[in-house]
N, C-alpha and C. Protein backbone atom coordinates (compact mmCIF):
# COMPACT_ATOMS: atom_id res chain seq x y z
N UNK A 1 85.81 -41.29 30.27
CA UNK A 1 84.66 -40.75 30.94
C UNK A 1 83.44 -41.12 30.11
N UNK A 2 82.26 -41.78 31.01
CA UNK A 2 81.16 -42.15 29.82
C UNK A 2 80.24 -40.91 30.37
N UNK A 3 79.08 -40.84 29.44
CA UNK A 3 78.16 -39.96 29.39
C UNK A 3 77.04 -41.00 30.10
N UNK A 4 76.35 -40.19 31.12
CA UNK A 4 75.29 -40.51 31.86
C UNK A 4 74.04 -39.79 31.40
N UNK A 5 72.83 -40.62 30.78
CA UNK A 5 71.57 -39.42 30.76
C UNK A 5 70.33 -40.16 31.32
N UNK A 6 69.76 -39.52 31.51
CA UNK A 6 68.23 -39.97 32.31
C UNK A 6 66.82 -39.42 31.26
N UNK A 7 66.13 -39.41 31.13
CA UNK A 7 64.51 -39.47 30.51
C UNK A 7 63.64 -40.18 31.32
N UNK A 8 62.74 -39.99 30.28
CA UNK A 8 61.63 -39.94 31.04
C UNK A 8 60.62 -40.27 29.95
N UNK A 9 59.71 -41.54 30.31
CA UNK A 9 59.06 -42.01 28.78
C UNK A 9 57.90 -42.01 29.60
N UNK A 10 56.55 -41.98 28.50
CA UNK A 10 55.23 -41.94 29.23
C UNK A 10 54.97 -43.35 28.00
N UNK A 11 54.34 -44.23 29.23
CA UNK A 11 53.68 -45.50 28.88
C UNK A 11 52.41 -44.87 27.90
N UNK A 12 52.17 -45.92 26.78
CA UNK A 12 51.40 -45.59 26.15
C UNK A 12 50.52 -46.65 26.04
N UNK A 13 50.41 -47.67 26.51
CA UNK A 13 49.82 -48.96 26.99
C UNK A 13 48.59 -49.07 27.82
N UNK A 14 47.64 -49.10 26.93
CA UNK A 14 45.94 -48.70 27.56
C UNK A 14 45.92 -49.89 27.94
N UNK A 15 45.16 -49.96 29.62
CA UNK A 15 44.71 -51.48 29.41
C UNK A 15 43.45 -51.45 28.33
N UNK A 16 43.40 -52.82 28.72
CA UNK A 16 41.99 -53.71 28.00
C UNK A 16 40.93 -53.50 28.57
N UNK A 17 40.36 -52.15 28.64
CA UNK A 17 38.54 -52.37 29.46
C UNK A 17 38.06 -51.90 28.68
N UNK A 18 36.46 -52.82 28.18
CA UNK A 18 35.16 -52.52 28.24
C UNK A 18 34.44 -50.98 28.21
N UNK A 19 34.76 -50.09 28.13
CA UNK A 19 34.16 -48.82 28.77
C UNK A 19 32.81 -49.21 28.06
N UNK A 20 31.87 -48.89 28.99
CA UNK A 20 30.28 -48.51 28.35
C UNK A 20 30.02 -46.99 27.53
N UNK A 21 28.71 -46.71 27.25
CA UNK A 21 28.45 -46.31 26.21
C UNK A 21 26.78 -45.80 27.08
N UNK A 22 26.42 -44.06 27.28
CA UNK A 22 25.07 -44.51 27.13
C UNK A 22 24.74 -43.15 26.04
N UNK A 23 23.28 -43.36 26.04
CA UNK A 23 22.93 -42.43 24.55
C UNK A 23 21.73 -42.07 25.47
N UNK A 24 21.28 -40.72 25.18
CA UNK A 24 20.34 -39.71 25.50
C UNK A 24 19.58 -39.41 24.25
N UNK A 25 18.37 -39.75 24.56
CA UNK A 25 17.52 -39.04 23.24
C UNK A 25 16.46 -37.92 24.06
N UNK A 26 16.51 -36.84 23.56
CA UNK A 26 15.50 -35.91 24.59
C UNK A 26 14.84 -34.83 23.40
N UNK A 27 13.49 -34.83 23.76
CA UNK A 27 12.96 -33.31 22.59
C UNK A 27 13.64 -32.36 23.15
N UNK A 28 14.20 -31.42 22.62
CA UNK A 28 14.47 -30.38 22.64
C UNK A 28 13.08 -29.63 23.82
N UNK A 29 13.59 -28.14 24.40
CA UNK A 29 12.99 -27.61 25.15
C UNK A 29 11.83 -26.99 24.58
N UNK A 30 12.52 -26.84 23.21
CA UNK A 30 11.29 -25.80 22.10
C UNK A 30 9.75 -26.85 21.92
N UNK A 31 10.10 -27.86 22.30
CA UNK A 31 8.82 -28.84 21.41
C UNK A 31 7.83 -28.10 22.14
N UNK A 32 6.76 -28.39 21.45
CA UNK A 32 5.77 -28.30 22.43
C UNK A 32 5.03 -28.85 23.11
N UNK A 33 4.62 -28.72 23.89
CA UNK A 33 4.01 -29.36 24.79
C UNK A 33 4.89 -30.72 25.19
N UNK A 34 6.20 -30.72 25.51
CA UNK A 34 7.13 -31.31 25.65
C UNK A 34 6.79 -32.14 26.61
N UNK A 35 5.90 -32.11 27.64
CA UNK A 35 6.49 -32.88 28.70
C UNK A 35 4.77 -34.19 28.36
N UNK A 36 4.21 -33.81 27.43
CA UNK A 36 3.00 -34.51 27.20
C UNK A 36 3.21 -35.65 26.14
N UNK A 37 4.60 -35.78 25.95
CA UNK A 37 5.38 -36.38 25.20
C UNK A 37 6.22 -37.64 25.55
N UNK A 38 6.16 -38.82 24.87
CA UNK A 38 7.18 -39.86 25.57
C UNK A 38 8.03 -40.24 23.88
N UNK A 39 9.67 -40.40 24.33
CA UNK A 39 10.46 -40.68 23.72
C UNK A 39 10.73 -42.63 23.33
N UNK A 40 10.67 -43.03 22.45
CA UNK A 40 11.18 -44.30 22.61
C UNK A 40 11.92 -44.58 21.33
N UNK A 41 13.42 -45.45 21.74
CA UNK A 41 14.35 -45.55 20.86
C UNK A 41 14.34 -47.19 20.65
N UNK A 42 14.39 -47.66 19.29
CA UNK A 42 15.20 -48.78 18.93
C UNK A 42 16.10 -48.97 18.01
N UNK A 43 16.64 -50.26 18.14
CA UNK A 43 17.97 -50.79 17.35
C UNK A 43 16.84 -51.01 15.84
N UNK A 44 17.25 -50.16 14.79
CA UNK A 44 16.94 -50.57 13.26
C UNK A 44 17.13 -52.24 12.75
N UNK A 45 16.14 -52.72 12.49
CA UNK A 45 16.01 -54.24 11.63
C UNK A 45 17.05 -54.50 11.29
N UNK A 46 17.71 -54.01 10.17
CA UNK A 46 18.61 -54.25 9.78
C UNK A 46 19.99 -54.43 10.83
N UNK A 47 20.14 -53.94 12.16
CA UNK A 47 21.16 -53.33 12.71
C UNK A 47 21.66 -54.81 13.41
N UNK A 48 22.26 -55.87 13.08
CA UNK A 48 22.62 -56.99 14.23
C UNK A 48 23.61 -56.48 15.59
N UNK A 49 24.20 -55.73 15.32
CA UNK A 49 25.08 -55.30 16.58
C UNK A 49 24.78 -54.43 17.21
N UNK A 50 23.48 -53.94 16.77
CA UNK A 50 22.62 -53.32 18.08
C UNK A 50 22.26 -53.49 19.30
N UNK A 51 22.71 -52.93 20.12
CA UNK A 51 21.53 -53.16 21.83
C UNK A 51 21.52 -52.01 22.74
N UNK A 52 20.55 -52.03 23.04
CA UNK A 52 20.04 -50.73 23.85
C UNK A 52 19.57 -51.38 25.12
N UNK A 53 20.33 -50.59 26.23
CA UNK A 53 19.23 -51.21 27.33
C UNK A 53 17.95 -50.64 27.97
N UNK A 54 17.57 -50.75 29.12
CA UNK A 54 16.19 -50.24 29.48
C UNK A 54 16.46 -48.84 29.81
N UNK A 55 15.62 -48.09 29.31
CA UNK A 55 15.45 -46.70 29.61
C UNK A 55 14.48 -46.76 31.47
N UNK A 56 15.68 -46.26 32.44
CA UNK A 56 15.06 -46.21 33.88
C UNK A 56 13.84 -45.55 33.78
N UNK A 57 13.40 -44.60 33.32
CA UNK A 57 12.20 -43.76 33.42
C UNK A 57 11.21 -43.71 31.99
N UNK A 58 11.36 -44.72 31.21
CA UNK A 58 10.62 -44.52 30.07
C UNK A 58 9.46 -43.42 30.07
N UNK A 59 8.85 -42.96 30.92
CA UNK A 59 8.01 -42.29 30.53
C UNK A 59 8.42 -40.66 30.72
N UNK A 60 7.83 -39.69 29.32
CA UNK A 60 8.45 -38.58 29.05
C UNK A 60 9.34 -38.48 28.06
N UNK A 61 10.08 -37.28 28.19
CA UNK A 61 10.43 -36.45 27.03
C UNK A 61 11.98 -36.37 27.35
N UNK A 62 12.73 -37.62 27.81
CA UNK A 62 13.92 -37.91 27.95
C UNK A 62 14.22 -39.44 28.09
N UNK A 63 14.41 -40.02 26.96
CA UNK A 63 15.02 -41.40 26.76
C UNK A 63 16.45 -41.61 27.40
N UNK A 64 17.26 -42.17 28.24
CA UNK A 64 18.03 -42.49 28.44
C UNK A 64 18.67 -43.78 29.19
N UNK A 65 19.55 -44.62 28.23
CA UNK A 65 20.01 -45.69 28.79
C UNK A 65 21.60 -46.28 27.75
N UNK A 66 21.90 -47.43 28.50
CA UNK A 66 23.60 -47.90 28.06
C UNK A 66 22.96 -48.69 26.49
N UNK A 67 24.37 -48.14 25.75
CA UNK A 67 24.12 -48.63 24.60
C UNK A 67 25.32 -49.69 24.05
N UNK A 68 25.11 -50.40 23.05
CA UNK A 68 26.62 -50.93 22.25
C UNK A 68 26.07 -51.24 20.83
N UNK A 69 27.09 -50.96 20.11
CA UNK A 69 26.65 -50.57 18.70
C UNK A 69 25.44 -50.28 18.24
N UNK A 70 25.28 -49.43 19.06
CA UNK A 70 24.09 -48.43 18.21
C UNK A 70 24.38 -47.42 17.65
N UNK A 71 25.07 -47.24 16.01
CA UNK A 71 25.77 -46.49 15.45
C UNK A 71 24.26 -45.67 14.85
N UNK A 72 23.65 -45.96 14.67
CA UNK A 72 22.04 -45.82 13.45
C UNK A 72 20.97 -46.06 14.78
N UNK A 73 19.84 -45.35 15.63
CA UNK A 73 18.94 -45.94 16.05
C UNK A 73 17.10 -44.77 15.76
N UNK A 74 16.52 -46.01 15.70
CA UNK A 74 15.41 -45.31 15.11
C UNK A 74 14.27 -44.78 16.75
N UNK A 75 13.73 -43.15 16.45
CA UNK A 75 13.56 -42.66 17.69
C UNK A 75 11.79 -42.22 17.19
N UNK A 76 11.44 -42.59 18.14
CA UNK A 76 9.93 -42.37 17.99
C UNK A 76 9.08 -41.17 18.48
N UNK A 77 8.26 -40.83 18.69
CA UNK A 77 7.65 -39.38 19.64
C UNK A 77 6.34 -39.88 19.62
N UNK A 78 5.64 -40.33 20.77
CA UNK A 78 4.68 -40.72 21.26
C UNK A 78 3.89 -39.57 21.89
N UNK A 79 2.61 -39.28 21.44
CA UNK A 79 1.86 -38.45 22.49
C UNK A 79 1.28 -39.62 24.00
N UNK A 80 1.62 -39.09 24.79
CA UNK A 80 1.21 -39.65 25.79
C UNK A 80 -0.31 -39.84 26.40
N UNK A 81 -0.91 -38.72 26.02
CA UNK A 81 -2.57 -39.30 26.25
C UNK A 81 -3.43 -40.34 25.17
N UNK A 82 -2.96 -39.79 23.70
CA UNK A 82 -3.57 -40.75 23.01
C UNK A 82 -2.88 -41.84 22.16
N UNK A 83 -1.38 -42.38 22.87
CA UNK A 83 -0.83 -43.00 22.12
C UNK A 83 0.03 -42.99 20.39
N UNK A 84 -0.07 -41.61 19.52
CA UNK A 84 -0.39 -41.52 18.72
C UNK A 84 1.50 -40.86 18.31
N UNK A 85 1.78 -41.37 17.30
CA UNK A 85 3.19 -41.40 16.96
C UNK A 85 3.25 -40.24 16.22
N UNK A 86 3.83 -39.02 16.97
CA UNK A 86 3.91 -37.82 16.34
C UNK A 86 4.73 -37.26 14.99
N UNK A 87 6.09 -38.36 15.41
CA UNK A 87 7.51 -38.13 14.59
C UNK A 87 8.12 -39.68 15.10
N UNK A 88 8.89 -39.63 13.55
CA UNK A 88 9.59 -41.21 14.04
C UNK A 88 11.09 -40.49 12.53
N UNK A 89 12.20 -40.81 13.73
CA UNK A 89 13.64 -40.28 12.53
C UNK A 89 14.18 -41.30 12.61
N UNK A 90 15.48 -41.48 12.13
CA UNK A 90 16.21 -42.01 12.53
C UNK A 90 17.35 -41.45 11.90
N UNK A 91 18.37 -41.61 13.45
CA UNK A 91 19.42 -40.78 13.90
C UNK A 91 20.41 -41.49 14.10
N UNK A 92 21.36 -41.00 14.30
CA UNK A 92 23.19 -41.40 13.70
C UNK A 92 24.13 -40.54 15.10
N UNK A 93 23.65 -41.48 16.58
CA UNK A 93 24.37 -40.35 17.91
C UNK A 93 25.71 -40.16 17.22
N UNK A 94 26.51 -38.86 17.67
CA UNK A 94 27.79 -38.45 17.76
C UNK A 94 28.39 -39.16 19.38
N UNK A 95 28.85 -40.00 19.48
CA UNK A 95 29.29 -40.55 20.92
C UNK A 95 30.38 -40.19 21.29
N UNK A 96 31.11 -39.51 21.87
CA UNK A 96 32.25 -38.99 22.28
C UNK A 96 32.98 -39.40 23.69
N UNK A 97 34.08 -39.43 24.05
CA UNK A 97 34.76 -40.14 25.21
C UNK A 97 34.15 -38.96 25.98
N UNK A 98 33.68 -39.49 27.29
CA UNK A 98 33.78 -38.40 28.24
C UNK A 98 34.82 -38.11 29.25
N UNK A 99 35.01 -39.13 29.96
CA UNK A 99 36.19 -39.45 30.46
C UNK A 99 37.47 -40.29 30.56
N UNK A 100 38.69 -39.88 30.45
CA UNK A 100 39.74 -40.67 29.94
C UNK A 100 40.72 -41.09 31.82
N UNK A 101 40.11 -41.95 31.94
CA UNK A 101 40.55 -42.33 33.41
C UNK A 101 42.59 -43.15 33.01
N UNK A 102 42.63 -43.20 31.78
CA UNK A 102 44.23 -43.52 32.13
C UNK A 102 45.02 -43.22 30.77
N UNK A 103 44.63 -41.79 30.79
CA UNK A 103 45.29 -41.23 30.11
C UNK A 103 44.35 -40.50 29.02
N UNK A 104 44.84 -39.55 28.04
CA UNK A 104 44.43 -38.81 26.92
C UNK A 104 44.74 -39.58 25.66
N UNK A 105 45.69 -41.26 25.97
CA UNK A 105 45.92 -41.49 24.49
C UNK A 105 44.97 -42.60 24.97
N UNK A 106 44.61 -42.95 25.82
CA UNK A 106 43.48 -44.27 26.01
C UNK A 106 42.00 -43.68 25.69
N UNK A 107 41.25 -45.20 25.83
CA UNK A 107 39.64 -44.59 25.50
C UNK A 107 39.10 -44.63 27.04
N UNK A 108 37.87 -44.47 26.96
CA UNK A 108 37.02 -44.40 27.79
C UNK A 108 35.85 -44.73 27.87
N UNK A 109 34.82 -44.31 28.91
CA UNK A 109 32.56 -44.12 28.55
C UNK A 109 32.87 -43.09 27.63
N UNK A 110 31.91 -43.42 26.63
CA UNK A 110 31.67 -42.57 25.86
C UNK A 110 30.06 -42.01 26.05
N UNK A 111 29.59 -40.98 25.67
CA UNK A 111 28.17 -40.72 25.69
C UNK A 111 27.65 -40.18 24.45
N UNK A 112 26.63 -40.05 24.38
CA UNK A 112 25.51 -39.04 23.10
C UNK A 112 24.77 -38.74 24.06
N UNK A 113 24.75 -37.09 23.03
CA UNK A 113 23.16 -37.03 23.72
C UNK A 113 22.17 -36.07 22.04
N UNK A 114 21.17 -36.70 22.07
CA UNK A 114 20.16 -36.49 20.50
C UNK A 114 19.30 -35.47 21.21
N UNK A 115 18.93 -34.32 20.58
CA UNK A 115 17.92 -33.71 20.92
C UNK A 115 17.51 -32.88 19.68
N UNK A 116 16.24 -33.49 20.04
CA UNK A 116 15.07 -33.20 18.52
C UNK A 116 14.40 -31.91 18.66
N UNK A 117 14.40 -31.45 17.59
CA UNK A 117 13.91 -30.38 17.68
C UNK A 117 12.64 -30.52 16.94
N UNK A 118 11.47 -29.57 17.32
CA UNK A 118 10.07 -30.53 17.05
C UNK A 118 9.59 -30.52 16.08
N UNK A 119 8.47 -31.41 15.53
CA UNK A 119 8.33 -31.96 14.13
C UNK A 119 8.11 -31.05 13.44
């Protein structure tokens, strides 16, 4: 008499995709006069594997667009009536998977989101 058994294995075999990446830079709610404010982010000199793409709404007090290796990016604070550079940091996003579309051991989009709290 042989022994018969059955299991049950979970593939652990991510495909190969690309997931994007976007990063949020926003003042915090506390700033003041927050909305008289425009955000603008770049890739640091030094940074070659930097790229950021176009922020859809550049204007205001919420930067957001797709990123890839932007581990380090330098963030500016523009007053909007007189041009005049309020605060300039530079910040280190925490990017985290948001969604894991094939599975919990695969990756995914990851996002950041930076919010400054005011100068």
């Amino acid at each position: 008499m042989g022994v018969l058994g059955t299991g049950c294995s979970v593939s652990t075999a991510c495909p190969a995709i690309g997931y994007g990446t976007t990063l949020e830079v926003r003042l915090d709610d506390d700033w003041p006069d927050r909305d008289d404010h425009e955000v603008e982010v770049r890739c640091p000199v030094e940074s070659e594997a930097c790229w950021l793409g176009e922020d859809a709404d550049p204007a205001g007090p919420v930067w957001r667009a797709a990123v890839e290796g932007a581990a380090t990016v330098e963030v500016r604070v523009v007053d909007s009536a007189t041009s005049t550079v309020v605060a300039e940091r530079l910040v280190e996003p925490d990017y985290r998977i948001v969604e894991r579309p094939h599975g919990i051991l695969c990756g995914g989009p990851a996002a950041a989101v930076v919010s400054l709290a005011d100068p």
